[in-house]
Protein backbone atom coordinates (compact mmCIF):
# COMPACT_ATOMS: atom_id res chain seq x y z
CA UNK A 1 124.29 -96.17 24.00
CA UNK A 2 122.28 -96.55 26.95
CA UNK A 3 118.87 -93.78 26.75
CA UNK A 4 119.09 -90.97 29.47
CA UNK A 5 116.44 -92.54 31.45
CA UNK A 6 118.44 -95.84 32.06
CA UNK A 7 121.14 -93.60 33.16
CA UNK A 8 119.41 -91.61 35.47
CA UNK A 9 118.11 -95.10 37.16
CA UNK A 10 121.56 -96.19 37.81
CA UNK A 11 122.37 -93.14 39.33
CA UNK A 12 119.61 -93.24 41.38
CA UNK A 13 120.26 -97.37 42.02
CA UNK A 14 123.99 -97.01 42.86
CA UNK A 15 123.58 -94.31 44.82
CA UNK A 16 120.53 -95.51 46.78
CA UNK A 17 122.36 -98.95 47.34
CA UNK A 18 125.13 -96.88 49.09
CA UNK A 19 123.15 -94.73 51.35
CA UNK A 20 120.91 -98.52 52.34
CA UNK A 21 124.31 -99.95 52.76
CA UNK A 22 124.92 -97.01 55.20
CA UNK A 23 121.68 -97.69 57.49
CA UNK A 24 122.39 -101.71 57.85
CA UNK A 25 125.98 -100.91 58.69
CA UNK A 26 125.11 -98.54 61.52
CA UNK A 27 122.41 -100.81 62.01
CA UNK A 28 124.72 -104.46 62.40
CA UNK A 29 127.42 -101.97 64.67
CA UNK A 30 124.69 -100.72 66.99
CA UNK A 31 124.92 -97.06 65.73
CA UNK A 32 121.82 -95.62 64.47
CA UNK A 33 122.45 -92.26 63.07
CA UNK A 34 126.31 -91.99 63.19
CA UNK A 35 128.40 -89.02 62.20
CA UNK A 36 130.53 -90.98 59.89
CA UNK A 37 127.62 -92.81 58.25
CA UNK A 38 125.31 -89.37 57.95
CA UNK A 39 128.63 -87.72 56.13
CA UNK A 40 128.07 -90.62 53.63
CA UNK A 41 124.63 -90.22 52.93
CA UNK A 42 124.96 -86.84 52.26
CA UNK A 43 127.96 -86.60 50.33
CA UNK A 44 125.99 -89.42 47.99
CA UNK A 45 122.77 -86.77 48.08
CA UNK A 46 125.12 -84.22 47.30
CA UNK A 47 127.06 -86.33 44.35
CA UNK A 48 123.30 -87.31 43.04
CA UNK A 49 122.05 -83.40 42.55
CA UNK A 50 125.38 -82.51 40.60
CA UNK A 51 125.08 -85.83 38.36
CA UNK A 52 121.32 -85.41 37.43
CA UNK A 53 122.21 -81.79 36.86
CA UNK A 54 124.75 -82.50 34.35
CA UNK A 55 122.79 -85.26 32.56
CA UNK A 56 119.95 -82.86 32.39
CA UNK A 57 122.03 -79.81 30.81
CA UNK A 58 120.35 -79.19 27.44
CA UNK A 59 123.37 -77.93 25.09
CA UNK A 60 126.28 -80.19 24.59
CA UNK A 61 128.77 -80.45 21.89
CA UNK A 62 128.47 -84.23 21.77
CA UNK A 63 125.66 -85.74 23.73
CA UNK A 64 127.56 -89.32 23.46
CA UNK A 65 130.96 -88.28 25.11
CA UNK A 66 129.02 -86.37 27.89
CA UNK A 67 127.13 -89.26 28.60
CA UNK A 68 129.61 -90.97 29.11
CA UNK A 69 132.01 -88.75 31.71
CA UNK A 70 128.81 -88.45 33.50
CA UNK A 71 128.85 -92.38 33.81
CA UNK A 72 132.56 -92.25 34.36
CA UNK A 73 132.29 -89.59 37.31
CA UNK A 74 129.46 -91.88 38.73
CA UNK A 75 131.80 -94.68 39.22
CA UNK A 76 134.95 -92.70 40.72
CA UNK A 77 132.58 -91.41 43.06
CA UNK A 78 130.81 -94.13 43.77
CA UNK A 79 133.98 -96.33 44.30
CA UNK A 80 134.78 -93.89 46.77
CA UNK A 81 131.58 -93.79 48.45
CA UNK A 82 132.03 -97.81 48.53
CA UNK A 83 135.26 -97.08 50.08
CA UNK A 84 134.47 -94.90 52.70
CA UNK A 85 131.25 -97.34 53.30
CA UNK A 86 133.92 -100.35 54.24
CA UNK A 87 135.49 -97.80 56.79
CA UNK A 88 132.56 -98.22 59.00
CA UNK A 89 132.86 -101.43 59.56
């Protein structure tokens, strides 16, 4: 299994990607700053405080199955963030 720290750098990666992908978006579509795309960016700030805060919880049953929902939930939400990313365009 993958240590904590790795998993806290892809959360921070994937996310981080997203919210970039955000500012070239508005950025190739002449928007700076849009609605839509500021929704994005903080519903990815938003998703990255709840999955840090559930990595970081100290008392688990089984550290390995947590572990891994918390990857899990980072790539539903992250798929969705994608999605709603390739509405801007």
């Amino acid at each position: 299994m993958a240590s904590i720290k790795d998993l806290k750098k892809d959360i921070n990666n994937v996310l981080g990607d997203i919210i970039e992908g955000v500012y070239v978006v508005d950025a190739a579509n002449g928007k700076n700053n849009s609605k839509e795309g500021a929704a994005i960016i903080d519903n990815a700030i938003e998703i990255f405080d709840e999955l840090i805060v559930e990595v970081n919880k100290g008392k688990v049953e089984n550290k390995k199955a947590h572990f891994k929902s918390v990857r899990k939930d980072l790539e539903t939400k992250a798929t969705k963030l994608v999605d709603d990313l390739n509405e801007l365009t």
